[in-house]
PDB file of N, CA and C in Angstrom:
ATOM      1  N   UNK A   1     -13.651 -24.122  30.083  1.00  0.00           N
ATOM      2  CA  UNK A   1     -12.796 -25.231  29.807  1.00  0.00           C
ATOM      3  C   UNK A   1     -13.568 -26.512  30.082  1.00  0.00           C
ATOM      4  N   UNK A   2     -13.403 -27.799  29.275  1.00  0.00           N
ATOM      5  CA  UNK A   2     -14.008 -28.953  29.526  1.00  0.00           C
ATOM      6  C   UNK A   2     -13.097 -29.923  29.679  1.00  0.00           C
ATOM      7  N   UNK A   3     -12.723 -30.590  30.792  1.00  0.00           N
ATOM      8  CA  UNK A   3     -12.107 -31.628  30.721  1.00  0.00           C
ATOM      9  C   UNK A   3     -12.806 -32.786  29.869  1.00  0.00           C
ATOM     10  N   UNK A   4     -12.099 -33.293  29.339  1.00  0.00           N
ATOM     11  CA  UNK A   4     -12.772 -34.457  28.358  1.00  0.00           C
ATOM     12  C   UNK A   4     -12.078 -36.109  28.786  1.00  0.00           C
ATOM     13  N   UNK A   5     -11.030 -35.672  29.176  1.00  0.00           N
ATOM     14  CA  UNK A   5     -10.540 -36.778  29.690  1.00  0.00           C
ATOM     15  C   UNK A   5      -9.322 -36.540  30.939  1.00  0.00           C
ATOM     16  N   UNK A   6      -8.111 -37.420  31.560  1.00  0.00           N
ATOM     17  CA  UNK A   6      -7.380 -36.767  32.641  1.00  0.00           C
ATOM     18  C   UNK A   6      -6.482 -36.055  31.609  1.00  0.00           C
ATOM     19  N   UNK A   7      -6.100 -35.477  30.452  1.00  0.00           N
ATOM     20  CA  UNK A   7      -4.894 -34.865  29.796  1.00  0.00           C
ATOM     21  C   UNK A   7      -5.266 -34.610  28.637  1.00  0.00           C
ATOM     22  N   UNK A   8      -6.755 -34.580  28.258  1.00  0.00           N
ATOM     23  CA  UNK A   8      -7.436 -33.841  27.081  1.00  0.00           C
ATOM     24  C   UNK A   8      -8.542 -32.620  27.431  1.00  0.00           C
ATOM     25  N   UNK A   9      -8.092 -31.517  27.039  1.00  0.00           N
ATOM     26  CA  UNK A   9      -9.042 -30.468  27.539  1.00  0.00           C
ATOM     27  C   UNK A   9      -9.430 -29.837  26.254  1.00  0.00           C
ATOM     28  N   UNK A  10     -10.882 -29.085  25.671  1.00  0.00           N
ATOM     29  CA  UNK A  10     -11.262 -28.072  25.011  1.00  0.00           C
ATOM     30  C   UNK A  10     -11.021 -26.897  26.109  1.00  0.00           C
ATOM     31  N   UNK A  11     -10.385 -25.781  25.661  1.00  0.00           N
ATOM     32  CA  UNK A  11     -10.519 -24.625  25.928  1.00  0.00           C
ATOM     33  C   UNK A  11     -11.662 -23.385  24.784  1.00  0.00           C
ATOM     34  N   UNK A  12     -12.224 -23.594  25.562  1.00  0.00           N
ATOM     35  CA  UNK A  12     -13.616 -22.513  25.287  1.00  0.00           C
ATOM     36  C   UNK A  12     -12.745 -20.963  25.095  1.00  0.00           C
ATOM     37  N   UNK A  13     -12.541 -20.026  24.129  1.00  0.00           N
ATOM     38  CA  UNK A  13     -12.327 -19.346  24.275  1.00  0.00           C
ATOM     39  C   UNK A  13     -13.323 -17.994  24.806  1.00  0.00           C
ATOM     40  N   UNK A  14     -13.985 -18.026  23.779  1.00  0.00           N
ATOM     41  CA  UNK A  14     -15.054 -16.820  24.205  1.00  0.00           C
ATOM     42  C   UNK A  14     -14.327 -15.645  24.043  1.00  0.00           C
ATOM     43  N   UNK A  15     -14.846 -14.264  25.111  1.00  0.00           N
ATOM     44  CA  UNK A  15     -14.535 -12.984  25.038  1.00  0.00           C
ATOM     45  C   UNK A  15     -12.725 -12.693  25.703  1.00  0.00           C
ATOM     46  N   UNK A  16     -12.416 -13.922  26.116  1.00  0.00           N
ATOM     47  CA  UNK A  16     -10.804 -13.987  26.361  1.00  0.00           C
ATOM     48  C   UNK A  16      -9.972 -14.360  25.542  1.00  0.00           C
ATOM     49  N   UNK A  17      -9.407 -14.082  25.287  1.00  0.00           N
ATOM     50  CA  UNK A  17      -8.428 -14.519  23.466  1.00  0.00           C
ATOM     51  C   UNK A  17      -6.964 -14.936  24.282  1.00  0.00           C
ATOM     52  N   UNK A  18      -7.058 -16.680  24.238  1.00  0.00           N
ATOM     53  CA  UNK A  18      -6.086 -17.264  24.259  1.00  0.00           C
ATOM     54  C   UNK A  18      -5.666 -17.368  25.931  1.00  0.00           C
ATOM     55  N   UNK A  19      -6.640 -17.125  26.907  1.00  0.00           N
ATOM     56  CA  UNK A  19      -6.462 -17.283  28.443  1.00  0.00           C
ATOM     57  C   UNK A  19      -5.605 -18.363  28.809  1.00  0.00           C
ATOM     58  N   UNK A  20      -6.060 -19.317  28.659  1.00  0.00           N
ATOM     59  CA  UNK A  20      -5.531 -20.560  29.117  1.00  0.00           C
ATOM     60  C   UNK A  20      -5.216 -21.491  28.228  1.00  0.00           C
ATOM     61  N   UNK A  21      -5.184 -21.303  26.914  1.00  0.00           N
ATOM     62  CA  UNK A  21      -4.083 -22.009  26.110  1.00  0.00           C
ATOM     63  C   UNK A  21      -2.874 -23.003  26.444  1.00  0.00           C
ATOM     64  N   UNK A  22      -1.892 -21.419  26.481  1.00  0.00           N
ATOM     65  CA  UNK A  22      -0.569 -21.684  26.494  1.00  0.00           C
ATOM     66  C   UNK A  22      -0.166 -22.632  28.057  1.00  0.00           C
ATOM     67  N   UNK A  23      -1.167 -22.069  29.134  1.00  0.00           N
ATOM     68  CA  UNK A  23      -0.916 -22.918  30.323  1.00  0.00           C
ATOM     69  C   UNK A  23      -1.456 -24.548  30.121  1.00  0.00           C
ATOM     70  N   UNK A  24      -2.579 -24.201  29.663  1.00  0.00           N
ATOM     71  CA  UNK A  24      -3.576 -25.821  29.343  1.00  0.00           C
ATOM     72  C   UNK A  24      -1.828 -27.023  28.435  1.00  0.00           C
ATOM     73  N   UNK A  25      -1.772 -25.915  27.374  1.00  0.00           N
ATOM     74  CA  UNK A  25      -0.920 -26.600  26.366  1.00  0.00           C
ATOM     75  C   UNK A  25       0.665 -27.386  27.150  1.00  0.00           C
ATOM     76  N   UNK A  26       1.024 -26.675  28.256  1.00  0.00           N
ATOM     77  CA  UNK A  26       2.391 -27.555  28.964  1.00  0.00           C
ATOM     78  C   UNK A  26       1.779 -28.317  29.651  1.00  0.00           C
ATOM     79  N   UNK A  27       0.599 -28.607  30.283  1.00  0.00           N
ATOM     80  CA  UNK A  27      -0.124 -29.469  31.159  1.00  0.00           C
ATOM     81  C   UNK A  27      -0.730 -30.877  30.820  1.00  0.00           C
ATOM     82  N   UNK A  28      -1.116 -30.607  29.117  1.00  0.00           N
ATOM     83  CA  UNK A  28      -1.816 -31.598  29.164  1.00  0.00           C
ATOM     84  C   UNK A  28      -1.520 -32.225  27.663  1.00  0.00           C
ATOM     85  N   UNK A  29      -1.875 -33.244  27.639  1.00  0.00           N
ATOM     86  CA  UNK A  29      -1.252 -34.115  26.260  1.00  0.00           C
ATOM     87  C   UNK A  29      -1.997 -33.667  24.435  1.00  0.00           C
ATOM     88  N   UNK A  30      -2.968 -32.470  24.845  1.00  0.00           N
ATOM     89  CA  UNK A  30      -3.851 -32.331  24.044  1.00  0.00           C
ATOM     90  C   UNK A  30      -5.132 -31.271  24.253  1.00  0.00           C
ATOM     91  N   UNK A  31      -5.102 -30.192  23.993  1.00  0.00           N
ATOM     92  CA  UNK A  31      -6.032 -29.226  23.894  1.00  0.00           C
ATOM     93  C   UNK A  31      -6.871 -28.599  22.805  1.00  0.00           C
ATOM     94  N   UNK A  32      -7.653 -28.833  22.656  1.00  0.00           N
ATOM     95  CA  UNK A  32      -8.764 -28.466  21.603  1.00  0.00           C
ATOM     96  C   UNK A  32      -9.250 -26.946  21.970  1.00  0.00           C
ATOM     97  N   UNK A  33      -8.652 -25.725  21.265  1.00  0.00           N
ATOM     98  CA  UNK A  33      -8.840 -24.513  21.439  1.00  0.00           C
ATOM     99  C   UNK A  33     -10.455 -23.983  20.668  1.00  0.00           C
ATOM    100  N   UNK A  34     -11.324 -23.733  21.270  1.00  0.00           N
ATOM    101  CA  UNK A  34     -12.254 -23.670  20.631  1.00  0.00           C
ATOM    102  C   UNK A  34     -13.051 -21.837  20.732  1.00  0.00           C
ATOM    103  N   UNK A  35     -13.400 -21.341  19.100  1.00  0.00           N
ATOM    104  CA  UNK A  35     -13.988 -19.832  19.248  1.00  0.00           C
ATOM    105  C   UNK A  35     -14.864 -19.385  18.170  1.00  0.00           C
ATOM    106  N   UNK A  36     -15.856 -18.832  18.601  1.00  0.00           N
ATOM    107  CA  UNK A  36     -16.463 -18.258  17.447  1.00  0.00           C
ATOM    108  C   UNK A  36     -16.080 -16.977  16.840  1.00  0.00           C
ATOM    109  N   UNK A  37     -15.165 -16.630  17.019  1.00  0.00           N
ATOM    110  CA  UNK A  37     -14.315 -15.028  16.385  1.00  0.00           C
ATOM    111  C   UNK A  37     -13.077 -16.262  14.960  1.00  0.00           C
ATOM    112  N   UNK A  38     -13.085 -16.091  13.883  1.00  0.00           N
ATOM    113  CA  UNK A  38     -12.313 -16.756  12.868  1.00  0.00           C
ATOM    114  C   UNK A  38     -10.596 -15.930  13.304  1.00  0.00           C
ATOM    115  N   UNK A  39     -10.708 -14.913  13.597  1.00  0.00           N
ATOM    116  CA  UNK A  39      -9.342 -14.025  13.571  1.00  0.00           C
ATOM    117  C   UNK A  39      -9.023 -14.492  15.045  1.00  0.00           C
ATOM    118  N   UNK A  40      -9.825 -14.703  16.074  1.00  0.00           N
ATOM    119  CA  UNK A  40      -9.073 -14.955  17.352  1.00  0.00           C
ATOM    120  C   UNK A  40      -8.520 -16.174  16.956  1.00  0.00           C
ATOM    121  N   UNK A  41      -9.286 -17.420  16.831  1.00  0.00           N
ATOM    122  CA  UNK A  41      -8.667 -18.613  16.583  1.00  0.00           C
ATOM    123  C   UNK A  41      -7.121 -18.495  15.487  1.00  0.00           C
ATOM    124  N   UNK A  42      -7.021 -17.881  14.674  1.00  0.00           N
ATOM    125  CA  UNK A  42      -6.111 -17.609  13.358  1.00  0.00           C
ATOM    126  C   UNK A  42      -4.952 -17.161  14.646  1.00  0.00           C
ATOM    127  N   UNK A  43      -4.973 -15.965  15.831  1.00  0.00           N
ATOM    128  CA  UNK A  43      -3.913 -15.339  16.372  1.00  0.00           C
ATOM    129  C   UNK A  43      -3.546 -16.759  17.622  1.00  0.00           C
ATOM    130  N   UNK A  44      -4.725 -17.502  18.057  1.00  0.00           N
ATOM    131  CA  UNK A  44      -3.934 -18.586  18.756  1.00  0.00           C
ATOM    132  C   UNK A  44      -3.118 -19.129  18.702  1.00  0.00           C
ATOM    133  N   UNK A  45      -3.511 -19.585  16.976  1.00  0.00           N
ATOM    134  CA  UNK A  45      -3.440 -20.655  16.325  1.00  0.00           C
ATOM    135  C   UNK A  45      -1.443 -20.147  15.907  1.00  0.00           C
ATOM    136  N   UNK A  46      -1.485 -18.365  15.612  1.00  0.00           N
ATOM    137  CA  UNK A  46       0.082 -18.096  15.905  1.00  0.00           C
ATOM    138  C   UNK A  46       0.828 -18.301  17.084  1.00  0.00           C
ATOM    139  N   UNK A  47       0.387 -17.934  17.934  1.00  0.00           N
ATOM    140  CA  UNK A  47       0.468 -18.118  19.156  1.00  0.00           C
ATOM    141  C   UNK A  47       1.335 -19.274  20.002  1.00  0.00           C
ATOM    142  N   UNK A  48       0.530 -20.282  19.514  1.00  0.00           N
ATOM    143  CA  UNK A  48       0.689 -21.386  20.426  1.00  0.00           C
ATOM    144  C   UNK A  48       0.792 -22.739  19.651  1.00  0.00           C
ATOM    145  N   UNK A  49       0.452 -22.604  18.018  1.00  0.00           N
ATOM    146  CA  UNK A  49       0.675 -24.010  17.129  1.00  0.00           C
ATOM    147  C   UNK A  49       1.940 -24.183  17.383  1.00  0.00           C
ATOM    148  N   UNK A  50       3.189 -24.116  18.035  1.00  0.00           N
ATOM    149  CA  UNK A  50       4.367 -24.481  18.448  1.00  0.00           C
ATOM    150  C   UNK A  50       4.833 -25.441  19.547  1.00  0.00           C
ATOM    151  N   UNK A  51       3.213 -25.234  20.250  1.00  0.00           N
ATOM    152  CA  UNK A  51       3.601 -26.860  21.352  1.00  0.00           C
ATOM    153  C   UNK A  51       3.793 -27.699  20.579  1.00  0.00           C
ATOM    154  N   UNK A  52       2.754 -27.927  19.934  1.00  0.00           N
ATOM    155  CA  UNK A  52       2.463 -29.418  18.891  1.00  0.00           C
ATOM    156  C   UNK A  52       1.456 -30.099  19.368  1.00  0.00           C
ATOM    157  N   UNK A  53       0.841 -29.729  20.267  1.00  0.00           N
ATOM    158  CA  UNK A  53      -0.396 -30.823  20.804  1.00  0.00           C
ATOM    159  C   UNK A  53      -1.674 -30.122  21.129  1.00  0.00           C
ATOM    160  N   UNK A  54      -1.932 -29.122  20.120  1.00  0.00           N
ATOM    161  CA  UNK A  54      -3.079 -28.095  19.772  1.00  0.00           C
ATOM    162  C   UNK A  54      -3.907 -28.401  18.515  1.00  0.00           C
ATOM    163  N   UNK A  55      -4.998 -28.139  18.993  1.00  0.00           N
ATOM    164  CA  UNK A  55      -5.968 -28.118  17.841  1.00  0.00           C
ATOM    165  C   UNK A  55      -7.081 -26.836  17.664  1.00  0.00           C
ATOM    166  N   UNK A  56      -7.276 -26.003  16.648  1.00  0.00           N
ATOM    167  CA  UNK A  56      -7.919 -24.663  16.820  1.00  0.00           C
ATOM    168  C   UNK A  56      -9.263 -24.821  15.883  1.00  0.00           C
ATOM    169  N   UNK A  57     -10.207 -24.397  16.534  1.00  0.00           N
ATOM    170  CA  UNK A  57     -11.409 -24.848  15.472  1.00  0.00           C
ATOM    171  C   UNK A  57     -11.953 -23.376  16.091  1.00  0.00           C
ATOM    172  N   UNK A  58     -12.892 -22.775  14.876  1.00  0.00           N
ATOM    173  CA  UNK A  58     -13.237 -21.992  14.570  1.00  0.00           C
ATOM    174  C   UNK A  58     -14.907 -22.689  15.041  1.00  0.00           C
ATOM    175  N   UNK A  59     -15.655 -22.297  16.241  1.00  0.00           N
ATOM    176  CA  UNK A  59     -17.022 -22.677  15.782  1.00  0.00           C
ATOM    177  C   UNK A  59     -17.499 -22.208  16.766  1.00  0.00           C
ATOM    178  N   UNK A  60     -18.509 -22.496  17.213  1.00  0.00           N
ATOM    179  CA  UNK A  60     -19.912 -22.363  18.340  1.00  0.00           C
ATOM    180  C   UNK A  60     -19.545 -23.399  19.635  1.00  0.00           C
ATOM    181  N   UNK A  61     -19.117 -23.489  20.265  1.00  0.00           N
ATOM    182  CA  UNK A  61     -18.601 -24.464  21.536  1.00  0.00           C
ATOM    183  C   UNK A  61     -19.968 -24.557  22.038  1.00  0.00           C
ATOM    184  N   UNK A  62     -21.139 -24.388  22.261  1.00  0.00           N
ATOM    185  CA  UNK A  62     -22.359 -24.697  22.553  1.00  0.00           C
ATOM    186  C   UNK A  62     -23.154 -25.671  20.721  1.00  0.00           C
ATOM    187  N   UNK A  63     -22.371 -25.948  20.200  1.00  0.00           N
ATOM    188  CA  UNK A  63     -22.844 -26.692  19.248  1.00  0.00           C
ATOM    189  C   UNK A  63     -21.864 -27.735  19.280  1.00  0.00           C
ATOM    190  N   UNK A  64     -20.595 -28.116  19.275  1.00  0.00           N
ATOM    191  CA  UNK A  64     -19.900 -29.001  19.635  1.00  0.00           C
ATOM    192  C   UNK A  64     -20.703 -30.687  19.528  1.00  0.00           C
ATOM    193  N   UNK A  65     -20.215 -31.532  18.910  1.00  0.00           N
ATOM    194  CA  UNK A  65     -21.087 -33.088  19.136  1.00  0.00           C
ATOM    195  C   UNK A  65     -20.064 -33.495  19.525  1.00  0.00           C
ATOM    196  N   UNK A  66     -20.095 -34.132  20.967  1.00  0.00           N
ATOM    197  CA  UNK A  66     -19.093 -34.582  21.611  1.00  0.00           C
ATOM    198  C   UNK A  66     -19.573 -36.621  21.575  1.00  0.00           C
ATOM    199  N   UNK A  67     -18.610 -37.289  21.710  1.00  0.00           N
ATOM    200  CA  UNK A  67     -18.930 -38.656  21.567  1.00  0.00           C
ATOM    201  C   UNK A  67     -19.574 -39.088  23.095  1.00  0.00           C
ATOM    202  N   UNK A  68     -20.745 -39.996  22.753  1.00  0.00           N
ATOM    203  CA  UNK A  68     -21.266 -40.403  24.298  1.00  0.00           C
ATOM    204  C   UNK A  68     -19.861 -40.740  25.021  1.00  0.00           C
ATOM    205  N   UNK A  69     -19.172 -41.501  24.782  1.00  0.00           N
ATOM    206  CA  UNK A  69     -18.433 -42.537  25.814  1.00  0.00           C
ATOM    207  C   UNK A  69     -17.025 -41.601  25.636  1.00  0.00           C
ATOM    208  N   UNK A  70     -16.881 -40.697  26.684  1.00  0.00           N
ATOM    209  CA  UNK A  70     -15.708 -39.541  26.744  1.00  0.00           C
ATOM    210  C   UNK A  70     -14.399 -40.826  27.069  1.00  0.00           C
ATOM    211  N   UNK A  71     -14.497 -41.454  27.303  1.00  0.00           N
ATOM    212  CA  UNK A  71     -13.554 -42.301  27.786  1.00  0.00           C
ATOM    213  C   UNK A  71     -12.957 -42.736  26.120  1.00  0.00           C
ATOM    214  N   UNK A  72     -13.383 -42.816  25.162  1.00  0.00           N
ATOM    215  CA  UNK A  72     -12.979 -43.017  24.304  1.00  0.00           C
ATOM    216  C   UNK A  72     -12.392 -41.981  23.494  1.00  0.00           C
ATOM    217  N   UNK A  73     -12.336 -40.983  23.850  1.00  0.00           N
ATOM    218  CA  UNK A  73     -11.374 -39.741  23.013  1.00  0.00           C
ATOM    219  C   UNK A  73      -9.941 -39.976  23.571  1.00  0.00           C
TER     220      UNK A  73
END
């Protein structure tokens, strides 16, 4: 998990499918679910697109271009 800001988090999924999502998702104003499996992200993305303050990207979380100035996300 990366905090990015105090109430914006990426959740890294990896070899855990959907760990801390659904908890991240009541906590914080905005979670960026991130995986390199296309079908895990697709079952999150059932999962949990019902908070409303999710975002599911399909990719490499060690490739990620994050903006210098985190304060600005």
């Amino acid at each position: 998990m990366i905090d990015i800001s105090p109430d914006r988090f990426i959740d890294s999924q990896g070899p855990v499918i959907r760990r801390y999502t659904s908890h991240l998702l009541t906590q914080a104003s905005h979670v960026t679910a991130v995986d390199f499996m296309e079908s895990f992200v697709e079952k999150n993305r059932q999962d949990n697109s019902h908070h409303g303050n999710a975002s599911f990207l399909h990719a490499d979380v060690t490739k990620l271009d994050f903006p210098k100035n985190r304060s600005a996300v």
